[in-house]
C-alpha atoms as a PDB file:
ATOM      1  CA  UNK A   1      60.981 141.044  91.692  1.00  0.00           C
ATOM      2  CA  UNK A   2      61.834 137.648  90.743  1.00  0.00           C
ATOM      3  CA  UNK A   3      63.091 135.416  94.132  1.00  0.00           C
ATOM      4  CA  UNK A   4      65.527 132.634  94.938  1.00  0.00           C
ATOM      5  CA  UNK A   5      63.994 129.821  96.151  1.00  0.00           C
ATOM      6  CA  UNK A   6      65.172 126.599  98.017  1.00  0.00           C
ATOM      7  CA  UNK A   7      62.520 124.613  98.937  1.00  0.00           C
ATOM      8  CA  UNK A   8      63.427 120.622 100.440  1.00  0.00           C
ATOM      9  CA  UNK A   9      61.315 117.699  99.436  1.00  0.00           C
ATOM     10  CA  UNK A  10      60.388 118.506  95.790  1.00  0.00           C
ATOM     11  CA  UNK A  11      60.138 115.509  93.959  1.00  0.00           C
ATOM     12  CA  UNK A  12      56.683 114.737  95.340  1.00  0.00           C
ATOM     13  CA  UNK A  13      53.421 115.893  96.845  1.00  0.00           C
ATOM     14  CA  UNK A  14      53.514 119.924  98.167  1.00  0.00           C
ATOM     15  CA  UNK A  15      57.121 120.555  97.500  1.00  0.00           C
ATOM     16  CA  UNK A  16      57.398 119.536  93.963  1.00  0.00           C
ATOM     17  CA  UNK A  17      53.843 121.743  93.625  1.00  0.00           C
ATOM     18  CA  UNK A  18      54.861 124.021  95.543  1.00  0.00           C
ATOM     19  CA  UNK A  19      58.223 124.608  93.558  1.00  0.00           C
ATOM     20  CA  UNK A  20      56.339 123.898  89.996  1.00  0.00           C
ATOM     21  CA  UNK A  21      53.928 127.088  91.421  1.00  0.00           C
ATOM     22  CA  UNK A  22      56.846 129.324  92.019  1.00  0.00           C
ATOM     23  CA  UNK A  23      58.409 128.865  88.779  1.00  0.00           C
ATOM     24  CA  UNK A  24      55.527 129.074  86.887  1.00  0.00           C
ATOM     25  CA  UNK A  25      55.620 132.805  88.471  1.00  0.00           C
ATOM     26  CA  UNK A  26      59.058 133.409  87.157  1.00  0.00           C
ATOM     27  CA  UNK A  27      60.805 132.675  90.121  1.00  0.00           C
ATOM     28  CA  UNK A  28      64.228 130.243  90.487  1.00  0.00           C
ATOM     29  CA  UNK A  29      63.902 127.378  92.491  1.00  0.00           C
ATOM     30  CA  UNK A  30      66.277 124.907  94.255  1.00  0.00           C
ATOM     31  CA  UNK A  31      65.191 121.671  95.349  1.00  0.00           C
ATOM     32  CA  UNK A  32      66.597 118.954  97.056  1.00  0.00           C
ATOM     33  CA  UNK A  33      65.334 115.103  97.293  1.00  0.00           C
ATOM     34  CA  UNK A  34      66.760 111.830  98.477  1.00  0.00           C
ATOM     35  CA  UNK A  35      65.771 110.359  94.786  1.00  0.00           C
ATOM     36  CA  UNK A  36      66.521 111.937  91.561  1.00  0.00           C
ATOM     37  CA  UNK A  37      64.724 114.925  89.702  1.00  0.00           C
ATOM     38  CA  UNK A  38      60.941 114.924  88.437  1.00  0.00           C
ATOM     39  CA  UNK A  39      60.915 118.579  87.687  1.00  0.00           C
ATOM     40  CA  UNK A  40      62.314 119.634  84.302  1.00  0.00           C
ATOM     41  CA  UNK A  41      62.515 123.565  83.728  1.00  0.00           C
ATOM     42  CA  UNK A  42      64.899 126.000  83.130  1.00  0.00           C
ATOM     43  CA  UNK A  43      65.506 127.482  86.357  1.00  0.00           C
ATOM     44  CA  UNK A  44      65.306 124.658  88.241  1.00  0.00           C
ATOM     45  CA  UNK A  45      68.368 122.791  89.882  1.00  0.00           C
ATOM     46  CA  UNK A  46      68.270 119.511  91.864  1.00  0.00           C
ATOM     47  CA  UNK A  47      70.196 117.964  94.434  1.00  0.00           C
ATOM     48  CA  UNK A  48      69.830 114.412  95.412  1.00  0.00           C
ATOM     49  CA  UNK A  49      70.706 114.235  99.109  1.00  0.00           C
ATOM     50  CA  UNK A  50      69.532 113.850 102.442  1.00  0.00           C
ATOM     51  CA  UNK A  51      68.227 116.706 104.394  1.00  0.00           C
ATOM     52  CA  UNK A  52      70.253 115.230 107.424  1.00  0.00           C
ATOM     53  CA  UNK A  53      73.877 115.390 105.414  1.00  0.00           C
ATOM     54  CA  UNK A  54      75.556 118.263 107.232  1.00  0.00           C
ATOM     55  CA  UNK A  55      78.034 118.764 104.105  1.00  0.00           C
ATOM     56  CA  UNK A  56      75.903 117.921 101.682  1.00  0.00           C
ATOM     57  CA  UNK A  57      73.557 120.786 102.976  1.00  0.00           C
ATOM     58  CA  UNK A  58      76.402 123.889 103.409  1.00  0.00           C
ATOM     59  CA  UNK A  59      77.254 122.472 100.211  1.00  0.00           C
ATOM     60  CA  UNK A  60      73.833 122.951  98.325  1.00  0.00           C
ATOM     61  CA  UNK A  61      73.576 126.393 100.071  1.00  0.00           C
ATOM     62  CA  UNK A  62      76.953 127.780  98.851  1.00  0.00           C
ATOM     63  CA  UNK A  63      76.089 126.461  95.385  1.00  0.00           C
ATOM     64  CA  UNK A  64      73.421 128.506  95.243  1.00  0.00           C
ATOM     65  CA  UNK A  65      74.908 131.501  96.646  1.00  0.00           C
ATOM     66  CA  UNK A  66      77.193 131.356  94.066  1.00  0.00           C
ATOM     67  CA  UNK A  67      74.836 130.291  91.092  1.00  0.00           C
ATOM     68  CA  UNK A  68      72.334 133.151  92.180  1.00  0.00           C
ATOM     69  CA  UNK A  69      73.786 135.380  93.925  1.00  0.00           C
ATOM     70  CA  UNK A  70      71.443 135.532  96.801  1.00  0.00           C
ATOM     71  CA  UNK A  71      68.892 133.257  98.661  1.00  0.00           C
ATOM     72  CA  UNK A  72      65.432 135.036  99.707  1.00  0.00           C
ATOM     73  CA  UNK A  73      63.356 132.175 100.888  1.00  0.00           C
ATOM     74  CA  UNK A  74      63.773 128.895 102.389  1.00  0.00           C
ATOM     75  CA  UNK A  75      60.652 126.290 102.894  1.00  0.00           C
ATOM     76  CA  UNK A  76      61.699 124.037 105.157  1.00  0.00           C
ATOM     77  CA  UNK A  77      59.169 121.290 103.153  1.00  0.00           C
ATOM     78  CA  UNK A  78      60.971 117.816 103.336  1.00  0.00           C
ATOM     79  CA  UNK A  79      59.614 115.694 106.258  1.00  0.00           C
ATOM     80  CA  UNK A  80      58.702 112.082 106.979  1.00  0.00           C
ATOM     81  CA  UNK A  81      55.962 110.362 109.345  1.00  0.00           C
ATOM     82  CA  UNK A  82      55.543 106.942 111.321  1.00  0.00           C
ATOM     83  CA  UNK A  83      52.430 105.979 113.076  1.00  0.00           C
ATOM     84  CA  UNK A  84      53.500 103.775 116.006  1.00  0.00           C
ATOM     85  CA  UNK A  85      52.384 103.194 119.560  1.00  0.00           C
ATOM     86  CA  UNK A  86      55.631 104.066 121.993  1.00  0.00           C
ATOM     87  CA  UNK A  87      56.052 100.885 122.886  1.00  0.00           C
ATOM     88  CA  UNK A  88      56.856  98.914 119.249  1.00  0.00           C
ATOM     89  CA  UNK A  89      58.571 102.404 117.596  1.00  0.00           C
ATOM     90  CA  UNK A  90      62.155 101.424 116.870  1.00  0.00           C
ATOM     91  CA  UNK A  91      64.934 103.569 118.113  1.00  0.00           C
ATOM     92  CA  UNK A  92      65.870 103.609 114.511  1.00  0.00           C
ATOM     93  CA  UNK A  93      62.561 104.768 113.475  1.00  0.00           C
ATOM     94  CA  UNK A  94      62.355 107.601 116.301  1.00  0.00           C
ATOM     95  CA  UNK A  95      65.927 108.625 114.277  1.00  0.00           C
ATOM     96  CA  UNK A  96      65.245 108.689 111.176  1.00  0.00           C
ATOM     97  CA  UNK A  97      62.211 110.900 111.895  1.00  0.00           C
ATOM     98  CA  UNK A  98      63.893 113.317 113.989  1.00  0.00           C
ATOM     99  CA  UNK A  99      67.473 113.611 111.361  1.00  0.00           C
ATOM    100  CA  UNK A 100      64.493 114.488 108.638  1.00  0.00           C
ATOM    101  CA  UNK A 101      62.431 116.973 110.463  1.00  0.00           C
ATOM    102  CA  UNK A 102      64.139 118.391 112.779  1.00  0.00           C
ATOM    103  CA  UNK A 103      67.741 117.847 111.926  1.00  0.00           C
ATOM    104  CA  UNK A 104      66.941 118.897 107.982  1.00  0.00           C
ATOM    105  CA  UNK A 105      65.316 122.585 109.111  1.00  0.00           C
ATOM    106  CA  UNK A 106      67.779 123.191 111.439  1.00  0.00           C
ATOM    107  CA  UNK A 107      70.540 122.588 109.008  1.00  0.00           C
ATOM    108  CA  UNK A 108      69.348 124.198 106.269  1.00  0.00           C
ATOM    109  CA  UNK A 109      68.059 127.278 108.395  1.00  0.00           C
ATOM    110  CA  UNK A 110      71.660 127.893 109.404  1.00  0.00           C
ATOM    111  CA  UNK A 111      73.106 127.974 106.543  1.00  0.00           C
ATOM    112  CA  UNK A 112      71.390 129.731 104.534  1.00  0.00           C
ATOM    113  CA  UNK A 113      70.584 132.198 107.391  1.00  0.00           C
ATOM    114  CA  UNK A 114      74.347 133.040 107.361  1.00  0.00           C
ATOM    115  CA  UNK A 115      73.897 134.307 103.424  1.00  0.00           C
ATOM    116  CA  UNK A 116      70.165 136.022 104.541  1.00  0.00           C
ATOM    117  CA  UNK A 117      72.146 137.776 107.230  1.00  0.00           C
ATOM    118  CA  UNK A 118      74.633 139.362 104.803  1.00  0.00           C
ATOM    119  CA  UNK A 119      71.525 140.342 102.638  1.00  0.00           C
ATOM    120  CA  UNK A 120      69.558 141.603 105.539  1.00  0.00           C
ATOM    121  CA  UNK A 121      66.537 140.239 104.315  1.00  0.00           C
ATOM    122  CA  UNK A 122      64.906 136.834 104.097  1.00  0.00           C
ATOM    123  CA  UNK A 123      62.015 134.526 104.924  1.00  0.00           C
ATOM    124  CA  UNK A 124      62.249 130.755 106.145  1.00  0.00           C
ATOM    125  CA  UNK A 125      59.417 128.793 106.597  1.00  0.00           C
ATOM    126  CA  UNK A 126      59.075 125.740 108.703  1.00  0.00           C
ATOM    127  CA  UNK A 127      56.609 122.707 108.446  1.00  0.00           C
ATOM    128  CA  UNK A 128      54.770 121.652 111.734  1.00  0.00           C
ATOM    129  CA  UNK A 129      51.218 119.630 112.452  1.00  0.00           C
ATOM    130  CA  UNK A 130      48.494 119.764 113.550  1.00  0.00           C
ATOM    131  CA  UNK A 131      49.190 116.220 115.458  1.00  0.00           C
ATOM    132  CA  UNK A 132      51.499 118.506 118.054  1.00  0.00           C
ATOM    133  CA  UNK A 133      48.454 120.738 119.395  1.00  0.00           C
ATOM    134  CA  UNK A 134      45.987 117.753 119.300  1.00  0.00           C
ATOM    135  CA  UNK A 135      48.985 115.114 120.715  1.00  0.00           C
ATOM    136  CA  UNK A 136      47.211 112.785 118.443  1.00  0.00           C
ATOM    137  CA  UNK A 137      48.142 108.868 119.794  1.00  0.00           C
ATOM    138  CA  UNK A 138      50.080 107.212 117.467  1.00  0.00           C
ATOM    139  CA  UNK A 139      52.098 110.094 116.666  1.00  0.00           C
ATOM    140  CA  UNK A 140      54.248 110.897 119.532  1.00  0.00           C
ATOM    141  CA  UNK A 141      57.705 110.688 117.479  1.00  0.00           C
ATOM    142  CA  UNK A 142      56.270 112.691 114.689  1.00  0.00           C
ATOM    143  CA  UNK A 143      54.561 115.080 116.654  1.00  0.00           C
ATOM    144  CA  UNK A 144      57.463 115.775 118.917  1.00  0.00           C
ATOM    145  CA  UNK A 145      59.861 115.934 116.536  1.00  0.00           C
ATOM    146  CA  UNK A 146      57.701 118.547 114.782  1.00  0.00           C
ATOM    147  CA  UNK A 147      57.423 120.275 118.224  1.00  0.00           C
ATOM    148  CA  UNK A 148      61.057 120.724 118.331  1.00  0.00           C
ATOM    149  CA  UNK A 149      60.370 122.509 115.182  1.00  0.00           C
ATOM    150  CA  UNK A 150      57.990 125.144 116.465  1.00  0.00           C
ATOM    151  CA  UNK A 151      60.031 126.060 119.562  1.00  0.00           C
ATOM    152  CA  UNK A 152      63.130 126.442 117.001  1.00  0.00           C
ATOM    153  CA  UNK A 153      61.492 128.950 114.821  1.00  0.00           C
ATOM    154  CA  UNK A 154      60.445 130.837 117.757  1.00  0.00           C
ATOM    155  CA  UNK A 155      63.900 131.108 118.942  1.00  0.00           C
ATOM    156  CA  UNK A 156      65.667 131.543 115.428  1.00  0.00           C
ATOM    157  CA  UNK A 157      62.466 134.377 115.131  1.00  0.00           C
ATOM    158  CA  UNK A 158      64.302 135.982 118.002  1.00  0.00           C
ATOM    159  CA  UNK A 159      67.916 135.393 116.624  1.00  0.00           C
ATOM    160  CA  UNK A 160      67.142 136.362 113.181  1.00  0.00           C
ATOM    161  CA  UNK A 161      65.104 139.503 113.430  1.00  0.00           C
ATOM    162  CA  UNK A 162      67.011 141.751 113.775  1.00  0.00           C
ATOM    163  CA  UNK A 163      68.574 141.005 110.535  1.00  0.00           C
ATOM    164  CA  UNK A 164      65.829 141.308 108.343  1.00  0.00           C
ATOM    165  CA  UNK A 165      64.744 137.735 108.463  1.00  0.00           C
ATOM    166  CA  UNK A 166      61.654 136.109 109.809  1.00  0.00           C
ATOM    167  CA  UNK A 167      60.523 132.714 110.757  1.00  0.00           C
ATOM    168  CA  UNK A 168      57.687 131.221 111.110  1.00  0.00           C
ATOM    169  CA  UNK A 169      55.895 127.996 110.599  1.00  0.00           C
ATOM    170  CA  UNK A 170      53.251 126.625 109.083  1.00  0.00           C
ATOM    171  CA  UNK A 171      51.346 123.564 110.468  1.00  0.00           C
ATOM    172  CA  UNK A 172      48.856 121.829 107.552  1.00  0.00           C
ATOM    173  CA  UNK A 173      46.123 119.438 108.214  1.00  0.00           C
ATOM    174  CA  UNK A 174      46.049 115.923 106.573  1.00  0.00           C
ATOM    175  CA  UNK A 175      46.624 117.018 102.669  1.00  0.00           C
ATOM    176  CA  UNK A 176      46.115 114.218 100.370  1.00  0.00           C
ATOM    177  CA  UNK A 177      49.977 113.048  99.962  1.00  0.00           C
ATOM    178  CA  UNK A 178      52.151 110.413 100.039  1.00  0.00           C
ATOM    179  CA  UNK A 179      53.344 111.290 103.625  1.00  0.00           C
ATOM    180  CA  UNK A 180      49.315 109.985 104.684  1.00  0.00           C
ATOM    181  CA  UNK A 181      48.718 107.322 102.428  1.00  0.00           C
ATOM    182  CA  UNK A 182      49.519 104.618 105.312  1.00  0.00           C
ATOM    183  CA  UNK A 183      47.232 105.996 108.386  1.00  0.00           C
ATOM    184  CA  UNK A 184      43.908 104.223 108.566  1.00  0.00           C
ATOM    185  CA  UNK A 185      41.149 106.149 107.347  1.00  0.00           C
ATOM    186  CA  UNK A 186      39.484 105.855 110.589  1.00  0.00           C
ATOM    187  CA  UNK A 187      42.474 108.014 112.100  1.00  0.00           C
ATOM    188  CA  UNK A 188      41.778 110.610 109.804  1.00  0.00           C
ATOM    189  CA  UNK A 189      38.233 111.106 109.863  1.00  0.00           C
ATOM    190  CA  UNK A 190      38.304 111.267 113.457  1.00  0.00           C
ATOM    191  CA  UNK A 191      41.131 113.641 113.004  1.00  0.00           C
ATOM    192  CA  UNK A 192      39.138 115.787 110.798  1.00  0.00           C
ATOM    193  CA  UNK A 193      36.268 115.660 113.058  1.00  0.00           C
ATOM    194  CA  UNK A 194      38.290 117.305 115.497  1.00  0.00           C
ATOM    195  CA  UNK A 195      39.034 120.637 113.297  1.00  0.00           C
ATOM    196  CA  UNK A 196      36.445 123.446 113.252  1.00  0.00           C
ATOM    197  CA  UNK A 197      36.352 122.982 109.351  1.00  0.00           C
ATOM    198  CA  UNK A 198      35.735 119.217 108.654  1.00  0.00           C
ATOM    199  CA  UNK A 199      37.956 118.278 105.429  1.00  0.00           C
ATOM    200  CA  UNK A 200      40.973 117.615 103.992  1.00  0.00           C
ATOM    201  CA  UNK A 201      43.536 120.342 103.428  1.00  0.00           C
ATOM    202  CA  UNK A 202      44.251 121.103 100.003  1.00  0.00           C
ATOM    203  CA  UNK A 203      47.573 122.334  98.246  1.00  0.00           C
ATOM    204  CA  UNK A 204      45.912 126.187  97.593  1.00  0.00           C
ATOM    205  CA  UNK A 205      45.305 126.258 101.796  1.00  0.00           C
ATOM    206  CA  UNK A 206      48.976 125.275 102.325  1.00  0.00           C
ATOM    207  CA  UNK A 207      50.197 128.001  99.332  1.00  0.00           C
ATOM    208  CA  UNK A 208      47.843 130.818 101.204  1.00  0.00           C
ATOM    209  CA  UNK A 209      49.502 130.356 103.896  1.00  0.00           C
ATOM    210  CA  UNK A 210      53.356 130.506 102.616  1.00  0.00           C
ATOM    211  CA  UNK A 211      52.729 133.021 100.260  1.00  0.00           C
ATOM    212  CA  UNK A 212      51.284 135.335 103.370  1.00  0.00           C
ATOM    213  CA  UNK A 213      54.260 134.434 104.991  1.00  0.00           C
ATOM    214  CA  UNK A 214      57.034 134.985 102.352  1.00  0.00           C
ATOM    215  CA  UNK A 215      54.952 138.409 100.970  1.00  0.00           C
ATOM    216  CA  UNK A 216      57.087 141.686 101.171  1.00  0.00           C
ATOM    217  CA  UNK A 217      54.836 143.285 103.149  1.00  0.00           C
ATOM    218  CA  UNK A 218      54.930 140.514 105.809  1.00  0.00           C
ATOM    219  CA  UNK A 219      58.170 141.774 107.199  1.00  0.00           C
ATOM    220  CA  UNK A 220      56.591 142.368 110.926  1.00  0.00           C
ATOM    221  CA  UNK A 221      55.312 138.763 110.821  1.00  0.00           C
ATOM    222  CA  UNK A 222      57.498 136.439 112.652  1.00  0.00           C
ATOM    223  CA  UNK A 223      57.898 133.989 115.527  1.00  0.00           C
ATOM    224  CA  UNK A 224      54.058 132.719 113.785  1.00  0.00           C
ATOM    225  CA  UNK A 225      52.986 129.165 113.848  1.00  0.00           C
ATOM    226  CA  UNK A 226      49.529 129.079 111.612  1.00  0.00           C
ATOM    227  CA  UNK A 227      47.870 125.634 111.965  1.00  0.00           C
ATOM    228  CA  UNK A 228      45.233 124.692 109.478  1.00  0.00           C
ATOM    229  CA  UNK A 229      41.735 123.352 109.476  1.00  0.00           C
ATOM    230  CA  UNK A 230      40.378 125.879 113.139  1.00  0.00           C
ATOM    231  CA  UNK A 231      42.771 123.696 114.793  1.00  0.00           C
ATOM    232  CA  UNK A 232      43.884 125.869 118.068  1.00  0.00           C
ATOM    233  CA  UNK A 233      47.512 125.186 119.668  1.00  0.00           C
END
């Protein structure tokens, strides 16, 4: 059966391959980006917004609702990262990364949990790192904003399953994005050298792992945070 998609973050790197992938399979997608389009197909709609916009988000969600009819899964995608000692990360900085990643799933998992809850079914994934388990230096605002992440979808997991919904998240290693292209390459081979498999993630390891999670049969899977690369939490 064809799904409803919303996935955040698609007009670059994983979420604009990751929603070009699902509609290449048929599927309708809804994507969301603070700039404007740079996917052009038939079932695809765009919002430009900020993941952090409470109205903006119940408004994208009821939208959808009402141009589809249903929503079956969320991927929680859009996210930003700053490498900074504590000491010289602005306050503004330590903001703007948690309104993103934390603020963005947690908005757009409540709303559109309200329509999966009428459905009784649905999947949401969130994004995590693999810079929380390894509490990488230089990443404490990113990495703690993504831990705020994890403990949420274990606790929506809880709230949600009852209803047919799971949760889970999904934590990639470096992948060859925009969201990496300003941490020294030292950082990230010593990064690497710290996973049991010693390269770069790629976007077919991050759509294993969704698809697993989104599959029909993965109903009993929830409350899951997968981290890529034999990294161990």
């Amino acid at each position: 059966m064809n799904k409803v998609f919303i996935i955040t973050g698609t007009r670059k790197g994983l979420g604009k391959q990751l929603a070009e992938y699902y509609l290449s399979k048929g599927h309708k997608v809804v994507g969301c980006s603070r700039g404007e389009a740079s996917i052009n197909h038939v079932d695809y709609s765009h919002h430009s917004m900020d993941v952090s916009d409470e109205e903006a988000v119940i408004q994208l969600v009821r939208k959808t609702k009402k141009l589809h009819g249903r929503i079956d899964v969320l991927l929680n995608n859009a996210g930003i990262a700053s490498m900074n000692h504590i000491t010289i990360t602005p306050g503004k900085t330590a903001r703007r990364i948690f309104d993103t990643n934390f603020m963005g799933t947690f908005l757009f998992s409540r709303e559109v949990a309200k329509i999966m809850m009428r459905q009784k079914h649905g999947r949401i994934v969130n994004y995590t790192t693999v810079a929380t388990p390894l509490r990488l230096e230089g990443e404490a605002i990113y990495a703690a904003s993504k831990a705020a992440i994890e403990n949420f979808t274990q606790v929506a997991a809880r709230e949600l399953g009852q209803f047919g919904i799971t949760v889970n998240a999904i934590g990639p290693t470096p992948v060859k994005t925009d969201l990496i292209k300003n941490v020294p390459a030292d950082k990230l081979e010593s990064l690497l050298n710290r996973q049991a498999i010693h390269r770069y993630g790629e976007f077919k390891d991050v759509l294993n792992v969704i698809n697993f999670f989104i599959n029909d049969e993965s109903d009993f899977v929830t409350g899951q945070i997968i981290y890529l690369g034999g990294v161990v939490g």
